[in-house]
Each structure stands twice: as C-alpha cells, then as structure tokens.
N, C-alpha and C. Protein backbone atom coordinates (compact mmCIF):
# COMPACT_ATOMS: atom_id res chain seq x y z
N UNK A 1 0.58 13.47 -13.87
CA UNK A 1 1.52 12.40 -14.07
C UNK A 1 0.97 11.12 -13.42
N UNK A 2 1.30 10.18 -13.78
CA UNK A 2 1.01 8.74 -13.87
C UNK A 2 2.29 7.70 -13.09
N UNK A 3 1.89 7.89 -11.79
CA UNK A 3 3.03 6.56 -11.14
C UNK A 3 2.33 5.48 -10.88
N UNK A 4 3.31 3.93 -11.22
CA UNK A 4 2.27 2.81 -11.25
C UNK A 4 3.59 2.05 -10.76
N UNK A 5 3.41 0.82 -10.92
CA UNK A 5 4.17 -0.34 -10.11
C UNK A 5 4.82 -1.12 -11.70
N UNK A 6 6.19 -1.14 -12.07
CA UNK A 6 6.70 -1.76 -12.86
C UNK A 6 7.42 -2.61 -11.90
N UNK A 7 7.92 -3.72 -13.28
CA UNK A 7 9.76 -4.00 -12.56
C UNK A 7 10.82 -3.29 -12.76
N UNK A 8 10.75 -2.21 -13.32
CA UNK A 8 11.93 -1.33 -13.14
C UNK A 8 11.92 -0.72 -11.56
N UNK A 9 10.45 -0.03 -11.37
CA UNK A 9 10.71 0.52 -10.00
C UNK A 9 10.36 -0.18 -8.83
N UNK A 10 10.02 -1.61 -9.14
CA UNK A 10 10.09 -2.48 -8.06
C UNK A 10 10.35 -4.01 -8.59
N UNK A 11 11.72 -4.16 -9.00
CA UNK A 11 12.38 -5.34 -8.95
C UNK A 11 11.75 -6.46 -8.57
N UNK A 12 10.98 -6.91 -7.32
CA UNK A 12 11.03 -7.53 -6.50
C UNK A 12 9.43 -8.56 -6.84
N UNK A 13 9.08 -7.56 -8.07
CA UNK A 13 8.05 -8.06 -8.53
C UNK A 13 8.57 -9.29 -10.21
N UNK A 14 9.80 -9.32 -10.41
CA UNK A 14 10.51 -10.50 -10.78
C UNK A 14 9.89 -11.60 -10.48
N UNK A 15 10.07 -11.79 -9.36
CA UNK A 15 10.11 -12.69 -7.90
C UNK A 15 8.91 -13.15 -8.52
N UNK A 16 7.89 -12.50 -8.26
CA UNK A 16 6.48 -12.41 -8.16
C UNK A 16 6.39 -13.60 -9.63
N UNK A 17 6.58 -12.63 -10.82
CA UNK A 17 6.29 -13.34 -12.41
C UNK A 17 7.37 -14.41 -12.21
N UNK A 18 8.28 -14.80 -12.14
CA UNK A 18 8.91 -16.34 -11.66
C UNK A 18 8.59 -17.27 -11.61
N UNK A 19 7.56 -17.16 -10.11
CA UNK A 19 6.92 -18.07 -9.42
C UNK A 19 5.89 -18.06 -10.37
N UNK A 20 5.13 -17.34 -11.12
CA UNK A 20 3.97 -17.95 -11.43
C UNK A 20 4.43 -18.31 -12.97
N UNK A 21 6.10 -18.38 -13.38
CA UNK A 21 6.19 -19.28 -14.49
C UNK A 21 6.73 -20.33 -13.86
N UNK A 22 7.05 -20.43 -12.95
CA UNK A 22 7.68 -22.07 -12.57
C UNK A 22 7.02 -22.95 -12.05
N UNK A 23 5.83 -22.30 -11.26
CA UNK A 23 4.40 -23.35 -11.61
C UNK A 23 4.05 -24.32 -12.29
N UNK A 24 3.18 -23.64 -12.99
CA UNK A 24 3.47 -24.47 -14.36
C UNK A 24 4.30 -25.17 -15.06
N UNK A 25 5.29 -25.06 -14.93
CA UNK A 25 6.24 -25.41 -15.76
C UNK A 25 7.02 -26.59 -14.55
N UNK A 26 6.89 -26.40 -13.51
CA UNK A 26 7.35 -27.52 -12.52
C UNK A 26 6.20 -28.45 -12.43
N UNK A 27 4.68 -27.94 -12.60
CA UNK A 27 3.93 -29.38 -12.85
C UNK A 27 4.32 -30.24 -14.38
N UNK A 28 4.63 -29.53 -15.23
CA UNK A 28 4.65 -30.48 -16.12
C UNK A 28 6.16 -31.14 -15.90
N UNK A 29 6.72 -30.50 -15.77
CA UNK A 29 8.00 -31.82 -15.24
C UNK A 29 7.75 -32.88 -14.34
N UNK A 30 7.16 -32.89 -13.56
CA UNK A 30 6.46 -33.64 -12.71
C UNK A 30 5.18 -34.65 -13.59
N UNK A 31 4.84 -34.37 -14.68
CA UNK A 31 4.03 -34.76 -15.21
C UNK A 31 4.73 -35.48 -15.99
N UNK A 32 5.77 -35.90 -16.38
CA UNK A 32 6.89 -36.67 -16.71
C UNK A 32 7.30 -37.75 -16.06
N UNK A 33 7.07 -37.52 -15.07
CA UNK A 33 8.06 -38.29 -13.85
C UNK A 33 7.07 -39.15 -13.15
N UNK A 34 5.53 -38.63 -13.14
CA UNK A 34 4.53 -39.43 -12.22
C UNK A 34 3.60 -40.21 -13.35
N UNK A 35 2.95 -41.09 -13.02
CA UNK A 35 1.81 -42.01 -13.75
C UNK A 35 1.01 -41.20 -13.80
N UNK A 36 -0.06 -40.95 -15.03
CA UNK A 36 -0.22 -40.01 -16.29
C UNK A 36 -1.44 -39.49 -14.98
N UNK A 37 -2.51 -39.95 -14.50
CA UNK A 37 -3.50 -39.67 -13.85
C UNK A 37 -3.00 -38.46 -12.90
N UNK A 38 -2.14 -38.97 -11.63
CA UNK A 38 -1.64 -38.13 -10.69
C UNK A 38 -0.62 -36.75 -11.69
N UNK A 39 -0.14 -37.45 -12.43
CA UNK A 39 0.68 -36.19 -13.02
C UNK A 39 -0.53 -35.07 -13.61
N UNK A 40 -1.75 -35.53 -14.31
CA UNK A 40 -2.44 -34.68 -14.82
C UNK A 40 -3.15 -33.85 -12.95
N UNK A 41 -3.32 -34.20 -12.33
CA UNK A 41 -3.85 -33.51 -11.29
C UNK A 41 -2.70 -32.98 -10.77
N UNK A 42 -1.17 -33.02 -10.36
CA UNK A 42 -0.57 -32.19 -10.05
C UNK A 42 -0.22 -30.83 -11.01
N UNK A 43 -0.61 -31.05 -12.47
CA UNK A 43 -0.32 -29.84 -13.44
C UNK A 43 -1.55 -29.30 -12.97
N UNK A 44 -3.03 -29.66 -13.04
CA UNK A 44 -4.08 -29.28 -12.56
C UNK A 44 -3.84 -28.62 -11.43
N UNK A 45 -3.51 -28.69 -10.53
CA UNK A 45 -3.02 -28.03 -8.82
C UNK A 45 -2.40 -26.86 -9.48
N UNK A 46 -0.97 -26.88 -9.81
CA UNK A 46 -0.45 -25.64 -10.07
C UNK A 46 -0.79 -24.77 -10.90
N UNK A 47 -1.45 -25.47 -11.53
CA UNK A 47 -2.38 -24.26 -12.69
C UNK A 47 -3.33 -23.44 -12.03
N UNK A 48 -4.27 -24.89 -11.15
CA UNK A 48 -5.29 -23.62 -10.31
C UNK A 48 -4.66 -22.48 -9.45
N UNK A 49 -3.30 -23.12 -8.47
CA UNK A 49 -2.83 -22.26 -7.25
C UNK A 49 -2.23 -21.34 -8.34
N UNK A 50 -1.65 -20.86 -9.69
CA UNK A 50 -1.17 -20.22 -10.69
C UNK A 50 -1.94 -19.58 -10.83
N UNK A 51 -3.68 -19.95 -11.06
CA UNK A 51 -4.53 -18.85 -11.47
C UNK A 51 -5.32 -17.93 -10.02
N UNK A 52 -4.82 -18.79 -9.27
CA UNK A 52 -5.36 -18.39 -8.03
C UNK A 52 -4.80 -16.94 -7.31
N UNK A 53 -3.06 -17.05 -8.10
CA UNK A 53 -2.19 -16.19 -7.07
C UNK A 53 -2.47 -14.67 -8.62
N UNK A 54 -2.45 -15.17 -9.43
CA UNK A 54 -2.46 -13.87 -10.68
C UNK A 54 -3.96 -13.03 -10.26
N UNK A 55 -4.98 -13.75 -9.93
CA UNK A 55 -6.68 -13.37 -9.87
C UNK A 55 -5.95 -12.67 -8.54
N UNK A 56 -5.71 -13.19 -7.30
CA UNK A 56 -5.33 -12.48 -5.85
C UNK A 56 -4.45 -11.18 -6.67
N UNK A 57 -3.05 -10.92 -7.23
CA UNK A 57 -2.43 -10.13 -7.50
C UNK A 57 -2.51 -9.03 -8.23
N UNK A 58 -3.54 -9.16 -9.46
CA UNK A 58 -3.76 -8.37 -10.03
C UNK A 58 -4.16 -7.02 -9.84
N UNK A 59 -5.61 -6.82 -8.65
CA UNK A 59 -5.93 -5.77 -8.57
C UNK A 59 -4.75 -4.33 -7.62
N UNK A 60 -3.88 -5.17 -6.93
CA UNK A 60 -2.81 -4.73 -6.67
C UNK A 60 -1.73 -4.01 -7.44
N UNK A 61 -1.34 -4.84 -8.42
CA UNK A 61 -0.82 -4.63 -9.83
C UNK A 61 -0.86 -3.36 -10.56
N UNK A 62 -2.13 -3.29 -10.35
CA UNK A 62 -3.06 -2.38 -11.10
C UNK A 62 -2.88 -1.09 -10.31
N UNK A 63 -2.64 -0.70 -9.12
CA UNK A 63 -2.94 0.78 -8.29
C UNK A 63 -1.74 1.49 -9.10
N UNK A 64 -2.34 2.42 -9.09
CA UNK A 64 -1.57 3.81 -8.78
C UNK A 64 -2.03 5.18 -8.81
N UNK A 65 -1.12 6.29 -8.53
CA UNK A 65 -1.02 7.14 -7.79
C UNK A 65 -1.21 8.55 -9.45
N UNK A 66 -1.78 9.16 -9.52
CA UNK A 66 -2.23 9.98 -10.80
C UNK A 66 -2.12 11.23 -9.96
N UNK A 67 -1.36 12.46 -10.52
CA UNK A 67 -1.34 14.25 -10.12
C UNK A 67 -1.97 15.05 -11.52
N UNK A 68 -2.39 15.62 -11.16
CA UNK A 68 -3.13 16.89 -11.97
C UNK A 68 -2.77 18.13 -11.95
N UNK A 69 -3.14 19.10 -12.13
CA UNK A 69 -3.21 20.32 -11.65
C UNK A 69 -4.06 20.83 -10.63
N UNK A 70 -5.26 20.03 -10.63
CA UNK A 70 -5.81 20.46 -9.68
C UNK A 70 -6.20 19.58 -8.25
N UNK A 71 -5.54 17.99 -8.26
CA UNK A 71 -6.17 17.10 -7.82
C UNK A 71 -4.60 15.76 -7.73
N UNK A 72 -5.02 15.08 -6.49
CA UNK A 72 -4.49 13.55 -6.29
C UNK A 72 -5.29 12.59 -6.23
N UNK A 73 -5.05 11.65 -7.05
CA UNK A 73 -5.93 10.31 -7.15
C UNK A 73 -5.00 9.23 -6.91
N UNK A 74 -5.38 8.50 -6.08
CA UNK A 74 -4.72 7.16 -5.76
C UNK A 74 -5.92 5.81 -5.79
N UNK A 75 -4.98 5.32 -6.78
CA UNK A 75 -6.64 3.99 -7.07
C UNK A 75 -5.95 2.76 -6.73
N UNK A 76 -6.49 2.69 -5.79
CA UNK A 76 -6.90 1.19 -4.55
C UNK A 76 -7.36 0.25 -5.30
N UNK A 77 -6.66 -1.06 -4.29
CA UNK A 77 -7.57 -2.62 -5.69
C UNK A 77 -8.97 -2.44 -5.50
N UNK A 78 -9.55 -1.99 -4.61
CA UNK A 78 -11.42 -2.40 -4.68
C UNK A 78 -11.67 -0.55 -4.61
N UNK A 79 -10.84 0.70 -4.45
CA UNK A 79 -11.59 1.84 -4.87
C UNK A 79 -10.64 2.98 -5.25
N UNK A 80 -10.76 4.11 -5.57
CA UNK A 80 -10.40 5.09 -6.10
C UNK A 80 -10.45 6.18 -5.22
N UNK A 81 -9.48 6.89 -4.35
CA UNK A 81 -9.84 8.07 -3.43
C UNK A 81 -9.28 9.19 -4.13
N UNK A 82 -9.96 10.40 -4.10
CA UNK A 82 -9.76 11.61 -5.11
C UNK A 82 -9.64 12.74 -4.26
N UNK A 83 -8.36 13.35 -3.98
CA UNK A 83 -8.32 14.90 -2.95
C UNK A 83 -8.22 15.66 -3.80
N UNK A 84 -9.11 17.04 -4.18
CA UNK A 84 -8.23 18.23 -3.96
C UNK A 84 -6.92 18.67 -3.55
N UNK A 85 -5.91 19.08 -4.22
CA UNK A 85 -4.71 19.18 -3.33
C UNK A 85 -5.12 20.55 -2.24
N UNK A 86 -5.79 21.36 -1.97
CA UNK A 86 -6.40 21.87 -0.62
C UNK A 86 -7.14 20.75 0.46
N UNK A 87 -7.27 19.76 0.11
CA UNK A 87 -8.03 18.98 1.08
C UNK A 87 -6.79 18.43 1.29
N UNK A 88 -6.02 17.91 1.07
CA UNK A 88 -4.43 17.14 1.63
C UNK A 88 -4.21 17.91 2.92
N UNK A 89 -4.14 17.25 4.31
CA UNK A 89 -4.13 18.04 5.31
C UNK A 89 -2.35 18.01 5.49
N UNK A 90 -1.91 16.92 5.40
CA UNK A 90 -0.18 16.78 5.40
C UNK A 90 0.09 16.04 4.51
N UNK A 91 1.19 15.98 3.72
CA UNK A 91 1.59 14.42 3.48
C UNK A 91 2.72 14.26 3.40
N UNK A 92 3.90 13.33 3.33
CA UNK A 92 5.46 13.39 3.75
C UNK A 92 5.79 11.73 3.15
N UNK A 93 7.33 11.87 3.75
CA UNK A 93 7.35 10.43 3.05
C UNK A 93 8.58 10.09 4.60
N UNK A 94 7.61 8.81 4.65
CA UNK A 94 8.04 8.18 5.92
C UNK A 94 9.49 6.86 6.07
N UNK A 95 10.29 7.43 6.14
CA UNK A 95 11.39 6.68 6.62
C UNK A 95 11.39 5.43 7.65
N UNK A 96 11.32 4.59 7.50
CA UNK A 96 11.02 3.24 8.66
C UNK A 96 12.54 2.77 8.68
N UNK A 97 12.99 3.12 9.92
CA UNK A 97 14.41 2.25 10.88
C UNK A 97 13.97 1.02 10.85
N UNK A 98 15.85 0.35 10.78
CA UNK A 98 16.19 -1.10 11.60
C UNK A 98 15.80 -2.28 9.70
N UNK A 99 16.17 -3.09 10.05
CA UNK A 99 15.81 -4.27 9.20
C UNK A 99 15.02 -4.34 8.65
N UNK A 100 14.76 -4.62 7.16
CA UNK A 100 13.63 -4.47 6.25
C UNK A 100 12.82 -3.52 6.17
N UNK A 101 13.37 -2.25 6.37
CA UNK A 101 12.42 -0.62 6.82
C UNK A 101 12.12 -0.50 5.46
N UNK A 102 10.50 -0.13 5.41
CA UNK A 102 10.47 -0.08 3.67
C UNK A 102 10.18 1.91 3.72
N UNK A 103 10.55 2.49 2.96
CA UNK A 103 10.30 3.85 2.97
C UNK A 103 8.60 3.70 2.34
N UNK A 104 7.84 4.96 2.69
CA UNK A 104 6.62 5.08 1.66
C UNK A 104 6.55 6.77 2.14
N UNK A 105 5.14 6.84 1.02
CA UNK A 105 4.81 8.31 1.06
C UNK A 105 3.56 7.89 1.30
N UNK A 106 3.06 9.14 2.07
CA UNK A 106 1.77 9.21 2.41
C UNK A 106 0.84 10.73 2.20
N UNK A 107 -0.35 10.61 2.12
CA UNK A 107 -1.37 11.58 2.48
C UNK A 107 -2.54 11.64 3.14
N UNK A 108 -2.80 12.87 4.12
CA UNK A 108 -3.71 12.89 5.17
C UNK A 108 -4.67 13.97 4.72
N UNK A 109 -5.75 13.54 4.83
CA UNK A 109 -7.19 14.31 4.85
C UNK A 109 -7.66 14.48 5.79
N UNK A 110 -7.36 15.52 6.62
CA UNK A 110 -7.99 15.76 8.27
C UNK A 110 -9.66 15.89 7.95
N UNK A 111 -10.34 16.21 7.56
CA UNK A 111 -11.69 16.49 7.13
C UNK A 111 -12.58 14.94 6.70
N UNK A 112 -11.98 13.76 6.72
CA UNK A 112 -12.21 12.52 6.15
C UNK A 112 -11.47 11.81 6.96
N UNK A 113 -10.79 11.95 7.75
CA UNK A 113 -9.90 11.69 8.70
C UNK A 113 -9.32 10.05 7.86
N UNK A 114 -8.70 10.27 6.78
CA UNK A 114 -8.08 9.60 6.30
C UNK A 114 -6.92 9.74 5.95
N UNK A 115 -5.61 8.66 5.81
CA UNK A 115 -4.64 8.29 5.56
C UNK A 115 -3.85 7.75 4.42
N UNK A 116 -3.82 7.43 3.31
CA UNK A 116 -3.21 6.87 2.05
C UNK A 116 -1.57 7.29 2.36
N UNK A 117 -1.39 5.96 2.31
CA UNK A 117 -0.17 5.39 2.10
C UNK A 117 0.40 4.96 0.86
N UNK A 118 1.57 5.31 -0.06
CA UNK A 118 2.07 4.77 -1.33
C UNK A 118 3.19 3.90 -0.84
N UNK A 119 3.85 2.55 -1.03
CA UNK A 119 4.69 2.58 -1.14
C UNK A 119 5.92 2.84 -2.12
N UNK A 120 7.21 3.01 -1.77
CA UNK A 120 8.01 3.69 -2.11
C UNK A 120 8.80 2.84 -3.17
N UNK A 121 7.95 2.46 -4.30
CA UNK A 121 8.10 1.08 -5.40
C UNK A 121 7.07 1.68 -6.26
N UNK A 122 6.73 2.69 -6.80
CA UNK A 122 6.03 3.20 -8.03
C UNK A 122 6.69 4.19 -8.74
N UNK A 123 6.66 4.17 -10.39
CA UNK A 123 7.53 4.85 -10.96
C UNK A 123 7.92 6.33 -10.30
N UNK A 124 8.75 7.19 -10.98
CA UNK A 124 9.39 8.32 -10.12
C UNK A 124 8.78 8.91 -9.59
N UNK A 125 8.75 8.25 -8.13
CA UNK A 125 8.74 8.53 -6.63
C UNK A 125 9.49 9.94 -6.10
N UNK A 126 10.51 10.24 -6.80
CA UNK A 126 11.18 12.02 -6.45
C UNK A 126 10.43 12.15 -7.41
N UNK A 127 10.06 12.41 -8.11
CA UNK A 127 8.83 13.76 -9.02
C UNK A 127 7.71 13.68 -8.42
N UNK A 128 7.07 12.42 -7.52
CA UNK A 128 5.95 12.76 -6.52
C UNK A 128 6.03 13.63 -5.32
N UNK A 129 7.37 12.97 -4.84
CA UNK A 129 7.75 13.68 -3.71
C UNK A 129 7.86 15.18 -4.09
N UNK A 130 8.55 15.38 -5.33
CA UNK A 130 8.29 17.36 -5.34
C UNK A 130 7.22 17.50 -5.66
N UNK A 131 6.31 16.90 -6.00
CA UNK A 131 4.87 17.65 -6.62
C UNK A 131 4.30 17.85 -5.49
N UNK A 132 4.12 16.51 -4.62
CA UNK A 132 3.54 16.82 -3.17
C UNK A 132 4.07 17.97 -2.06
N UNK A 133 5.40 17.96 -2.34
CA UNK A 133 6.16 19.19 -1.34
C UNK A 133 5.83 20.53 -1.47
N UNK A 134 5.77 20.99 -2.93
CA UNK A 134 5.31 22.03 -3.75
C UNK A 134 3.26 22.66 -3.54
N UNK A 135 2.83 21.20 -3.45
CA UNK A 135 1.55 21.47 -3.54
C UNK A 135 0.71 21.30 -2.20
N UNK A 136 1.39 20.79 -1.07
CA UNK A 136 0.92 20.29 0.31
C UNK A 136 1.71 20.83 1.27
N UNK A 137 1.08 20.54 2.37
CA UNK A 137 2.42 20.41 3.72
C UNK A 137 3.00 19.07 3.53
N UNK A 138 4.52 18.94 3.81
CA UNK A 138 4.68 18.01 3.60
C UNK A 138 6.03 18.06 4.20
N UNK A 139 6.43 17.04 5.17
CA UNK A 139 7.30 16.49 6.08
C UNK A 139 7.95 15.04 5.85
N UNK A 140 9.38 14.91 6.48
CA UNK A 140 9.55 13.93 6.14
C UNK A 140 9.99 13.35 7.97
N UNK A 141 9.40 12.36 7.72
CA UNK A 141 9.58 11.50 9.37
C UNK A 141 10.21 10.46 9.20
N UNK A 142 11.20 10.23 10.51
CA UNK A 142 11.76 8.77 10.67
C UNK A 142 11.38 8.10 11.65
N UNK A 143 11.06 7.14 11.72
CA UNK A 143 9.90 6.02 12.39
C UNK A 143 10.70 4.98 12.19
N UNK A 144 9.89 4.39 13.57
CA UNK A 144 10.51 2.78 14.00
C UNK A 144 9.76 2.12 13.10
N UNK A 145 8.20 2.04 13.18
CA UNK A 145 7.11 1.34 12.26
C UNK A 145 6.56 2.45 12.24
N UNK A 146 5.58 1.73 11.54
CA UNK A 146 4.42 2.89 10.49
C UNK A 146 3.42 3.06 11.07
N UNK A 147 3.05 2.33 12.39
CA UNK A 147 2.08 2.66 13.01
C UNK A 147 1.85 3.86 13.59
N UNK A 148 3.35 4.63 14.31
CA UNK A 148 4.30 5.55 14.62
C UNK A 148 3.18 7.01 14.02
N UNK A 149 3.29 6.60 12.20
CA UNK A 149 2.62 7.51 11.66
C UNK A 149 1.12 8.23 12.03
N UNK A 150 0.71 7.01 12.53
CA UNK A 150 -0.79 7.30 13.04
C UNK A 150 -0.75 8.12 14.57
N UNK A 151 -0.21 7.54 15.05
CA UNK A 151 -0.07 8.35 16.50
C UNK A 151 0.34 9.76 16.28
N UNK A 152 1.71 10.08 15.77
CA UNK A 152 1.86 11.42 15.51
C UNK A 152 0.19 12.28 14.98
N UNK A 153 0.45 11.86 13.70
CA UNK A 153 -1.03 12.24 13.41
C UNK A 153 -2.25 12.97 14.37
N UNK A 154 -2.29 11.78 14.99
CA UNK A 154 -3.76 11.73 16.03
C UNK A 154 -3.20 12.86 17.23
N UNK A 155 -1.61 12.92 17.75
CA UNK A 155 -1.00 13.81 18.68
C UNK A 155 -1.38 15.05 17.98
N UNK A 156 -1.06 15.87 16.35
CA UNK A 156 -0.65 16.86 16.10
C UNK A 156 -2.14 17.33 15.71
N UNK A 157 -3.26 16.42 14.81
CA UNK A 157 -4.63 17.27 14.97
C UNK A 157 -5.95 16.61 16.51
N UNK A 158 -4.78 16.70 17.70
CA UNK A 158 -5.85 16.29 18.51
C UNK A 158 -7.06 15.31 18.36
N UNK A 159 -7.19 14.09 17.83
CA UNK A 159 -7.62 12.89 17.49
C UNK A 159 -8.08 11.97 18.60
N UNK A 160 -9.51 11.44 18.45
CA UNK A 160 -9.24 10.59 19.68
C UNK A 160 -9.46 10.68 20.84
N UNK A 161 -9.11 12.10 21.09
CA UNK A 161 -9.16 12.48 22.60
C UNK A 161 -10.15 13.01 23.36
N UNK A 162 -10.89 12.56 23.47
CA UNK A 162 -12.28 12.63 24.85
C UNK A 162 -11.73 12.93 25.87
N UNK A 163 -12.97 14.16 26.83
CA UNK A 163 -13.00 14.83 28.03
C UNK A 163 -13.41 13.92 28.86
N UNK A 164 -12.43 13.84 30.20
CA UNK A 164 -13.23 12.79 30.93
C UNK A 164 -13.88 12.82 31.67
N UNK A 165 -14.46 11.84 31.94
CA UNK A 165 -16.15 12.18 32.35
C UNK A 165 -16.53 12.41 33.87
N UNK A 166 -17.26 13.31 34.23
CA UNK A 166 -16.82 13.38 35.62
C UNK A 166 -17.55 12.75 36.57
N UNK A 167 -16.86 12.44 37.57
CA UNK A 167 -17.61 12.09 38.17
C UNK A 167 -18.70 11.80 38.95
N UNK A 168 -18.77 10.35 39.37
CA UNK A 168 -20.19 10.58 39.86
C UNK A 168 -20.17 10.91 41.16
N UNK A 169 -22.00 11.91 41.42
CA UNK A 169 -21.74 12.55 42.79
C UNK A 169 -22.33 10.83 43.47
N UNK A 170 -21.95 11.45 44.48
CA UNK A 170 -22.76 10.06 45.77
C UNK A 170 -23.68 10.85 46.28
N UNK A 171 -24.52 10.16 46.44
CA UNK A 171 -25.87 10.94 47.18
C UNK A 171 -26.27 9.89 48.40
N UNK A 172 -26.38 10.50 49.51
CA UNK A 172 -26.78 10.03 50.81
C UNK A 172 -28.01 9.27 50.94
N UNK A 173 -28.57 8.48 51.38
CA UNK A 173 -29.86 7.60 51.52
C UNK A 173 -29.99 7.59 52.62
C-alpha cells in the first residue's frame, strides 16, 4: 500500500497552494496600481519567491511511505530508505503533549542505528498503524517532544554508553 501527503489527509497543505496562488495574483494587482516599470518587477519578485517556494516544496510533496509483503520503504526528498520488515527493530506511533503536539509514526533499525519518522498527515495512517503492529514491535508512547523518542531509544538498546575510563595511576618520581 501506498501512503502519500494529499489535502484530504493533510488540510493544512490548502494553506500551502493559497499562498502560492495569491502571489501571483497579488503582484498583478499591484501591477495595476504602480507605474508600469516597478509594477513589472514586483510581479517579477513574486513570481520568482512563487517559483522559489514550489522548487523548495516539492521534493517534500513527493515522500511517502510504501508496505509490501515483504518490505517498508519510506522515500525521503533527497533518498529512499528500504527495511525488511525483520530489520524494523521497533516502531510505534508517538503521541506529543501540550500545544501544537503533532502525533507521528516512526521506525527503528537497531542494526543501522536509524530512526524514520512519518508524520501523522499521510493517507490512511490506521491501515499503517495495523500493518506495522501486525508486522513489527510496535508501541505507542506519549511524549512531551520528540526528542523524548531518541532517548528512550538509546535507554532501551543501550546506545551511547561508554565504560569509563579508568584512571590514571600516579607514579612517584
């Protein structure tokens, strides 16, 4: 199955296509209103900062999250990471407390000691969540922030943690 980023399952990307029609469309009103020179360079401005923010947005646009039968693929704006669902060391979907808490799901590769994070704004998100529950370990945590996530992590497969070093002898002169 195929989860990707609409405006059905993330609204908020409205917002997003809006702004880059009112751009445009607010330089040329402005291109009305100012002497023809400056008006042609303010349509010029919003056209570039217009093509500027679609070129920045796109590869974003573009991710998502693909299940198989035998495999999870999650494709990143600049790469593509591919588990085995046996290589998934945990993955869960993380609850973030307090004001603007955005939920996401995640997966951990202890062997790659990597992390992928989805947020919780790609098409049906409960049919990931059971595929992942079904096919992984998989927990669900409530966290202040998401950083939270990493620490647990690093606590539960011992991460990080160096023997310390002993000391030095003193030797007499």
């Amino acid at each position: 199955m195929i989860h990707s980023m609409t405006l059905r399952s993330n609204p908020r990307l409205l917002i997003f296509y809006l702004i880059l029609a009112a751009l445009p469309l607010g330089g040329l009103s402005l291109y009305s209103r100012l002497p023809q020179l400056v008006g042609g360079l303010v349509i010029g401005v919003c056209i570039f900062i217009d093509y500027g923010l679609f070129r920045f947005a796109r590869p974003f646009l573009r991710t998502k999250v693909t299940t198989t039968e035998t495999t999870v693929s999650v494709q990143l704006p600049n790469q593509e990471e591919v588990f085995a669902w046996e290589e998934v060391t945990l993955s869960g979907k993380c609850l973030i407390e307090g004001r603007g808490g955005r939920s996401f799901i995640f997966l951990y590769n202890l062997e790659r000691d990597r992390i992928l994070t989805v947020p919780y704004e790609y098409t049906d998100m409960p049919g990931l969540e059971k595929t992942l529950s079904e096919r992984t370990p998989y927990e669900v945590f409530q966290l202040s922030s998401a950083m939270e996530l990493q620490r647990i992590i690093q606590e539960r497969y011992h991460l990080n943690k160096t023997e310390p070093d002993e000391p030095e002898k003193e030797t007499a002169t």
